[in-house]
N, C-alpha and C. Protein backbone atom coordinates (compact mmCIF):
# COMPACT_ATOMS: atom_id res chain seq x y z
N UNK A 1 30.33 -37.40 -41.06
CA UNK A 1 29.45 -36.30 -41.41
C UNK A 1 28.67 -36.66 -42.67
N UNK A 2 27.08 -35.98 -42.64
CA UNK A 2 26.44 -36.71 -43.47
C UNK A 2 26.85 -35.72 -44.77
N UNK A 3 26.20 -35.78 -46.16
CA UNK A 3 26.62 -35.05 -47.29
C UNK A 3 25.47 -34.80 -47.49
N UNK A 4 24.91 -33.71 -47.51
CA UNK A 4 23.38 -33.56 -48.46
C UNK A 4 23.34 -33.32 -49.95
N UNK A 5 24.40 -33.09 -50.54
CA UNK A 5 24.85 -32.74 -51.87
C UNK A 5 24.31 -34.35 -52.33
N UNK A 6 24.67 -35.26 -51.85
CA UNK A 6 24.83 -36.81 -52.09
C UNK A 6 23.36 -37.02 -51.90
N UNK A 7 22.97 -37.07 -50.55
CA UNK A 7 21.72 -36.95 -50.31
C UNK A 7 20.27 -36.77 -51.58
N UNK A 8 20.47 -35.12 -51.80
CA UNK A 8 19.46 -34.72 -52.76
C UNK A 8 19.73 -35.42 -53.94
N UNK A 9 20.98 -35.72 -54.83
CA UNK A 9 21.03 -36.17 -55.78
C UNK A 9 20.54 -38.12 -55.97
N UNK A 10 21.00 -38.31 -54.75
CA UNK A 10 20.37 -39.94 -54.88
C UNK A 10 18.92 -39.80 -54.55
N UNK A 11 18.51 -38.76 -54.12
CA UNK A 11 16.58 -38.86 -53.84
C UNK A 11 16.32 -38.68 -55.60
N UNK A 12 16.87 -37.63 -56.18
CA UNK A 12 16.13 -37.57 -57.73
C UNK A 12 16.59 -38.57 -58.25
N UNK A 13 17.94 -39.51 -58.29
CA UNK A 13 18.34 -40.30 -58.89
C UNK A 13 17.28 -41.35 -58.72
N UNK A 14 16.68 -41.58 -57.75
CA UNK A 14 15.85 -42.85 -57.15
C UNK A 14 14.48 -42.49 -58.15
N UNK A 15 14.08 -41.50 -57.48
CA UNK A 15 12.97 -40.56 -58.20
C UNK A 15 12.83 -41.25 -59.85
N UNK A 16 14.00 -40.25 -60.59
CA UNK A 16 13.88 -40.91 -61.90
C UNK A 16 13.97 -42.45 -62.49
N UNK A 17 14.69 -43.17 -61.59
CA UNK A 17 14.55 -44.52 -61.94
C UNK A 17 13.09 -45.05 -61.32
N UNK A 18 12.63 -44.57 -60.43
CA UNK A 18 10.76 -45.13 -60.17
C UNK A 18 10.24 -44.82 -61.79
N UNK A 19 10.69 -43.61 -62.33
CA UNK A 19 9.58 -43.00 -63.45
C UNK A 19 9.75 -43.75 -64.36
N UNK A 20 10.64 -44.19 -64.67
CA UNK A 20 11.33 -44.52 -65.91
C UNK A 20 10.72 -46.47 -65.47
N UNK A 21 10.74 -46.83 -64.56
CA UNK A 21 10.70 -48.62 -64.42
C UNK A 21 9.01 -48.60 -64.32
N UNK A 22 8.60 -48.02 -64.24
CA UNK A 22 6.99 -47.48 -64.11
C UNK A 22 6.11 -46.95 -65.65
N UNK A 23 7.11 -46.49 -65.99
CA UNK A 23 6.78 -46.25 -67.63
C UNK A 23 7.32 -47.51 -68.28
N UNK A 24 7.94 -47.73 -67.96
CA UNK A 24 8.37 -49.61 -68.53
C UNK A 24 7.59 -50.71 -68.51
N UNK A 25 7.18 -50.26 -67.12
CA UNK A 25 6.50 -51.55 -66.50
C UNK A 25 4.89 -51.35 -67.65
N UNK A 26 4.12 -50.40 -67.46
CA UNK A 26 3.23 -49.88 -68.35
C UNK A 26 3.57 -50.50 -69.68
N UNK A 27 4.51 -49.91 -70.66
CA UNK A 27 4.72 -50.32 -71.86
C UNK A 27 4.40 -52.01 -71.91
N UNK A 28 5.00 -52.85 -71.09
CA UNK A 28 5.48 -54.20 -71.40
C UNK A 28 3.49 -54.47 -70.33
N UNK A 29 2.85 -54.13 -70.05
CA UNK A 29 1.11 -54.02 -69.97
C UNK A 29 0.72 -54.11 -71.32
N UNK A 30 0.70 -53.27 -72.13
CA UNK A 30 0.43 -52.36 -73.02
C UNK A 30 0.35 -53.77 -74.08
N UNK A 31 1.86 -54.09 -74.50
CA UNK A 31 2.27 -55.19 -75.41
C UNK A 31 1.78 -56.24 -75.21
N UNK A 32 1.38 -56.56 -73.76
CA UNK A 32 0.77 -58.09 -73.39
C UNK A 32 -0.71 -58.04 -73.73
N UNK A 33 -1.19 -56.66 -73.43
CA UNK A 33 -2.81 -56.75 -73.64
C UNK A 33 -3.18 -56.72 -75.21
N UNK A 34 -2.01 -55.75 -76.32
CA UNK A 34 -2.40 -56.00 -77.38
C UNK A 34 -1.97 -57.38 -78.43
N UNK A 35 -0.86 -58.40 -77.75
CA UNK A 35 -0.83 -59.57 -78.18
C UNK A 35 -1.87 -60.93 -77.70
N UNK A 36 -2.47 -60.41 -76.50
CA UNK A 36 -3.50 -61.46 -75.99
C UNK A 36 -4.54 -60.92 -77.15
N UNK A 37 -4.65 -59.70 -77.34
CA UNK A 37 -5.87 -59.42 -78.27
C UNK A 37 -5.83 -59.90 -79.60
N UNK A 38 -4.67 -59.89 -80.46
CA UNK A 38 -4.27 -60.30 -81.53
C UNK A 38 -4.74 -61.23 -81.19
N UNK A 39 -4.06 -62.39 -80.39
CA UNK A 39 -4.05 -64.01 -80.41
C UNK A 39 -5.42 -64.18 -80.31
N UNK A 40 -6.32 -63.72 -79.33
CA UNK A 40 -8.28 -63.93 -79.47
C UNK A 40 -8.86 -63.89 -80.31
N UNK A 41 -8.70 -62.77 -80.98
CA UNK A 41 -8.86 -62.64 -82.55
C UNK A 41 -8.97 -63.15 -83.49
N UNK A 42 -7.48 -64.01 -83.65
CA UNK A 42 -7.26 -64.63 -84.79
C UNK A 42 -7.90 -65.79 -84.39
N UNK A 43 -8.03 -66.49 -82.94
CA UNK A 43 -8.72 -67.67 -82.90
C UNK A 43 -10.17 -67.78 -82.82
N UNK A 44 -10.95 -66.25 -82.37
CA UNK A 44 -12.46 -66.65 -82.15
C UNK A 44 -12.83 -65.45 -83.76
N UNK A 45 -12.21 -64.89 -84.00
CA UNK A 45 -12.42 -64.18 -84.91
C UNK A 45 -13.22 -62.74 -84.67
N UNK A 46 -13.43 -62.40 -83.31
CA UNK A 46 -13.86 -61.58 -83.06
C UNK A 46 -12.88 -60.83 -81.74
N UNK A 47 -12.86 -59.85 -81.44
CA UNK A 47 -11.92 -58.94 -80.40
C UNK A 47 -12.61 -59.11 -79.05
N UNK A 48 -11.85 -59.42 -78.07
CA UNK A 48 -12.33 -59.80 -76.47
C UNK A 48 -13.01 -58.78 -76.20
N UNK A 49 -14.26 -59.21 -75.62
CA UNK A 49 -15.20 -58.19 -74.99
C UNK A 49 -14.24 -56.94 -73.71
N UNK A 50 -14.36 -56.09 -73.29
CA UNK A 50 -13.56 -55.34 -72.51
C UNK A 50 -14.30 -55.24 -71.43
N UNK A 51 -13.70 -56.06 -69.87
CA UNK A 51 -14.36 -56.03 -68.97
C UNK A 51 -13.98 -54.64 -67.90
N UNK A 52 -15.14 -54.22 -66.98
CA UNK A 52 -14.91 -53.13 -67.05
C UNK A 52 -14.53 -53.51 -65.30
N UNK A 53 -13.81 -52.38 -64.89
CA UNK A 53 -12.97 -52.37 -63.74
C UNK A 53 -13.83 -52.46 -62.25
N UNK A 54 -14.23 -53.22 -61.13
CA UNK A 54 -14.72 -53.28 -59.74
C UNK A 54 -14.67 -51.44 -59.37
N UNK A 55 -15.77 -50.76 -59.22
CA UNK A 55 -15.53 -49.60 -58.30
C UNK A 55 -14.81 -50.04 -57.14
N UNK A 56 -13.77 -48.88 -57.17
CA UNK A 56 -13.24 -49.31 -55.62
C UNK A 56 -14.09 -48.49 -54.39
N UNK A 57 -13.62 -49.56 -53.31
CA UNK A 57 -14.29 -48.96 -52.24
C UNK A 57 -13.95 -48.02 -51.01
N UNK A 58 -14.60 -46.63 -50.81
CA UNK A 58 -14.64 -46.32 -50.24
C UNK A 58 -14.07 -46.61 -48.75
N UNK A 59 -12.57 -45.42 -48.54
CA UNK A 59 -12.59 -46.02 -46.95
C UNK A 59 -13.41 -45.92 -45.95
């Protein structure tokens, strides 16, 4: 017999670990884009131009 008690709690359990490895994953973005920037910086002496994102396309 199945348990739904078990059930619902491993769907939010799952749930919160997506949020949480997703907000992680972001942070450790975050740190790479502002140490590539540091490092450009200090070598061209000026801050990397910011390229701007492909519109996506329409299905």
């Amino acid at each position: 017999m199945k348990n739904p008690a078990l059930s619902l709690w491993l769907s939010s359990a799952n749930r919160a670990a997506g949020w949480w490895m997703g907000h992680a994953a972001n942070a450790v973005r975050r740190q790479q884009r502002a140490a590539l920037s540091a490092a450009t910086k200090s070598a061209t002496g000026a801050k990397p131009k910011r390229r701007r994102r492909p519109a996506r396309k329409k299905a």
